[in-house]
N, C-alpha and C. Protein backbone atom coordinates (compact mmCIF):
# COMPACT_ATOMS: atom_id res chain seq x y z
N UNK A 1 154.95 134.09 41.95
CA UNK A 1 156.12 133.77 41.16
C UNK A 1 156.26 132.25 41.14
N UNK A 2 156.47 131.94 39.95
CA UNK A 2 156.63 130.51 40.13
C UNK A 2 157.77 129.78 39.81
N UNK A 3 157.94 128.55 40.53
CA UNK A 3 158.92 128.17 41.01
C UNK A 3 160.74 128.44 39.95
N UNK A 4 160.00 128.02 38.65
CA UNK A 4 161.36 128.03 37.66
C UNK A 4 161.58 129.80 37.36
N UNK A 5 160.74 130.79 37.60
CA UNK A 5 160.96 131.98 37.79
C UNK A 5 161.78 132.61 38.92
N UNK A 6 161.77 131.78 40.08
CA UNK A 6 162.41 132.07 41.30
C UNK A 6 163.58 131.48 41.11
N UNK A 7 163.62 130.22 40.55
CA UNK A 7 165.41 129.90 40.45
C UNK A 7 165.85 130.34 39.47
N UNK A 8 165.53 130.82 38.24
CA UNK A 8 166.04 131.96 37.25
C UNK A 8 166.78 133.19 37.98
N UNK A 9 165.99 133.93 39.18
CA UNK A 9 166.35 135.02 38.76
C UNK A 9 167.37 134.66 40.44
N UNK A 10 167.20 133.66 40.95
CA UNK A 10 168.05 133.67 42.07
C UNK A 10 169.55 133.56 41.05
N UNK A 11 169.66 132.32 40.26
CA UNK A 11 170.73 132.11 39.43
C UNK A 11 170.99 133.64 39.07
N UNK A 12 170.21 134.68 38.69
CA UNK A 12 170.62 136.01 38.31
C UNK A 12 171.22 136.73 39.15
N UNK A 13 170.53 136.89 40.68
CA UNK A 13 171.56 137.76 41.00
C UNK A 13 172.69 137.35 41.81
N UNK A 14 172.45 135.64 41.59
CA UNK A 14 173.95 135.13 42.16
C UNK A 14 175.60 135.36 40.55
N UNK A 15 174.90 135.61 39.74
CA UNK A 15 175.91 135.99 38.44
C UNK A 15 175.64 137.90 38.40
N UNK A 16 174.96 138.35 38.79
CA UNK A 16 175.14 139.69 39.11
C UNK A 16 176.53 139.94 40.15
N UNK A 17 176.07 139.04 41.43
CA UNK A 17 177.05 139.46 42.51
C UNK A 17 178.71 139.48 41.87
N UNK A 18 178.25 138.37 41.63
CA UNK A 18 180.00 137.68 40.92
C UNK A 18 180.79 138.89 39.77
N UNK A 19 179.63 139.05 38.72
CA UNK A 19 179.82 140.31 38.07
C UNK A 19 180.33 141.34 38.81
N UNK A 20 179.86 141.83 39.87
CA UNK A 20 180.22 142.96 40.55
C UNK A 20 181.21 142.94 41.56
N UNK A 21 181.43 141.75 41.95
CA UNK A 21 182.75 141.84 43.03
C UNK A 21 183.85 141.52 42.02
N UNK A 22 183.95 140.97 40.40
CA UNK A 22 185.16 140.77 39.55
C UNK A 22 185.50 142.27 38.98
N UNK A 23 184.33 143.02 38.65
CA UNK A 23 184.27 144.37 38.97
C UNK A 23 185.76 145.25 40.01
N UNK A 24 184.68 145.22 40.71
CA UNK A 24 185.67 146.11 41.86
C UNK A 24 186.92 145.33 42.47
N UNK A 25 186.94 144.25 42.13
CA UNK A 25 188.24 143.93 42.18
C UNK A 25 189.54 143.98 41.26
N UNK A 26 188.76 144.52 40.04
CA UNK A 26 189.59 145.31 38.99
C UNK A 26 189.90 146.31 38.88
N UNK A 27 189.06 147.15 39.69
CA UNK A 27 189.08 148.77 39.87
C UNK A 27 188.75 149.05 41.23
N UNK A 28 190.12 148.94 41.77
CA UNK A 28 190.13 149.25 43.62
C UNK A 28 190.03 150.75 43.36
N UNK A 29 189.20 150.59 44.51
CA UNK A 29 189.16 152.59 45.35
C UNK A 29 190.49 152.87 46.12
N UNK A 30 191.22 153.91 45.82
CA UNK A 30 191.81 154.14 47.41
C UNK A 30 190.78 155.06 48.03
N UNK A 31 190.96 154.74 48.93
CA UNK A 31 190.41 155.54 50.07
C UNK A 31 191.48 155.97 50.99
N UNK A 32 191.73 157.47 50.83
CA UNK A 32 192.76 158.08 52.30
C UNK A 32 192.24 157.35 53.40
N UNK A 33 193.43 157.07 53.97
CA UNK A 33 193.12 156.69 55.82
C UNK A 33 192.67 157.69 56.52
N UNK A 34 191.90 158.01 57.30
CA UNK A 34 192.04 159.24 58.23
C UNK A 34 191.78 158.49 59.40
N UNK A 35 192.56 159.91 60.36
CA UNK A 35 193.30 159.76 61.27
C UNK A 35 192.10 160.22 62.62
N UNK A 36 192.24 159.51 63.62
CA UNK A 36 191.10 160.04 64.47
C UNK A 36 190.91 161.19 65.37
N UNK A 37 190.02 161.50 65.57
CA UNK A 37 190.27 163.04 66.52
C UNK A 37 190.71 162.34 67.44
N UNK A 38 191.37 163.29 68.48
CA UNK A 38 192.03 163.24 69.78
C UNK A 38 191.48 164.26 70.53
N UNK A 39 191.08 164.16 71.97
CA UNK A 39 190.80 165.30 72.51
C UNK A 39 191.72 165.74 73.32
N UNK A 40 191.70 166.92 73.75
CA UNK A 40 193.31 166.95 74.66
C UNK A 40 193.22 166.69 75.61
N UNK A 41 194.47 166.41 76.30
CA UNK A 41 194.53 166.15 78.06
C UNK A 41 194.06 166.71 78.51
N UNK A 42 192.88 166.86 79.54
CA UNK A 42 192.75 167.72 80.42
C UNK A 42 193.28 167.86 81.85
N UNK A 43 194.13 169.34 82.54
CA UNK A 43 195.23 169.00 82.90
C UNK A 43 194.31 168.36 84.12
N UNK A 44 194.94 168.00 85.70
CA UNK A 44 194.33 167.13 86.64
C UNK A 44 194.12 168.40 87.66
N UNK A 45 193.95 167.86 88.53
CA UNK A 45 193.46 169.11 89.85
C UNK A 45 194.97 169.40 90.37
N UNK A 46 195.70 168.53 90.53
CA UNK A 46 196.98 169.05 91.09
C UNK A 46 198.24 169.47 89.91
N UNK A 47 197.92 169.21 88.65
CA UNK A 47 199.09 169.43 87.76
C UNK A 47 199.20 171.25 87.71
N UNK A 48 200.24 171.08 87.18
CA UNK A 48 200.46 172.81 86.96
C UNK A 48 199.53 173.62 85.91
N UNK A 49 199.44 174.53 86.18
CA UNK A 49 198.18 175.30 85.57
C UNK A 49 198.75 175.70 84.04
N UNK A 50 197.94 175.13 83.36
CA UNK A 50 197.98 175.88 81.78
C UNK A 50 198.76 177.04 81.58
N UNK A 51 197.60 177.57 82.39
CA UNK A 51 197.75 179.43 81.86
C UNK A 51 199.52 180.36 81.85
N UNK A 52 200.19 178.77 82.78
CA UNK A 52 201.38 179.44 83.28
C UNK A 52 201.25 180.07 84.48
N UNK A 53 200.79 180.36 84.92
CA UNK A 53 201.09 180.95 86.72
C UNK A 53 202.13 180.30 87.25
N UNK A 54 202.33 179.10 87.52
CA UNK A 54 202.88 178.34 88.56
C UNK A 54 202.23 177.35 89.22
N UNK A 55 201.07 178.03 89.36
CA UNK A 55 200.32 177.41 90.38
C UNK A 55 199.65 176.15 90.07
N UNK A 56 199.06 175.41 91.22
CA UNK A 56 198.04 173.92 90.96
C UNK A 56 197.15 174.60 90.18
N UNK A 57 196.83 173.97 89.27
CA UNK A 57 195.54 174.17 88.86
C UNK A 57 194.08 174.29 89.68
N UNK A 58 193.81 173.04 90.24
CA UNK A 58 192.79 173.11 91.47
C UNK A 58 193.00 174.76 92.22
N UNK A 59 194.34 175.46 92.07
CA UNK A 59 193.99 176.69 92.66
C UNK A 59 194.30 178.04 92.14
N UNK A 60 193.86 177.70 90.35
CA UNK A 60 194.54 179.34 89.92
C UNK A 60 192.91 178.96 88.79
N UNK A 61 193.18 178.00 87.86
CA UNK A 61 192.07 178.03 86.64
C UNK A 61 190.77 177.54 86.92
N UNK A 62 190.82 176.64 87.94
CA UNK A 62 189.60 175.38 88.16
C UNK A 62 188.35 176.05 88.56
N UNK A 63 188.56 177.36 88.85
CA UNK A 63 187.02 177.89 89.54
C UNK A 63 187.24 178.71 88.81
């Protein structure tokens, strides 16, 4: 490629870019936010057991 071919087409896709960001700056996307997973607490060895018993966990669900 020679040289006045290479600054041609650099000049090109520096007026491409420009083209394309006056573009999409005319016609925004929304994009929904989304929201991130969460995983749940997992309860601790001494908190109260899920299941409802009463009991520590470490001594009703954990085994």
């Amino acid at each position: 490629m020679s040289p006045e071919a290479f600054e041609e087409s650099v000049d090109a896709i520096r007026l491409a870019a420009l083209d394309l960001h006056a573009y999409w700056m005319a016609h925004p996307q929304e994009k929904a936010v989304q929201q991130p997973i969460k995983a749940e607490e997992k309860p601790g060895r001494n908190d109260p057991c899920p299941c409802g018993s009463g009991k520590k966990f470490k001594q009703c669900c954990l085994h």
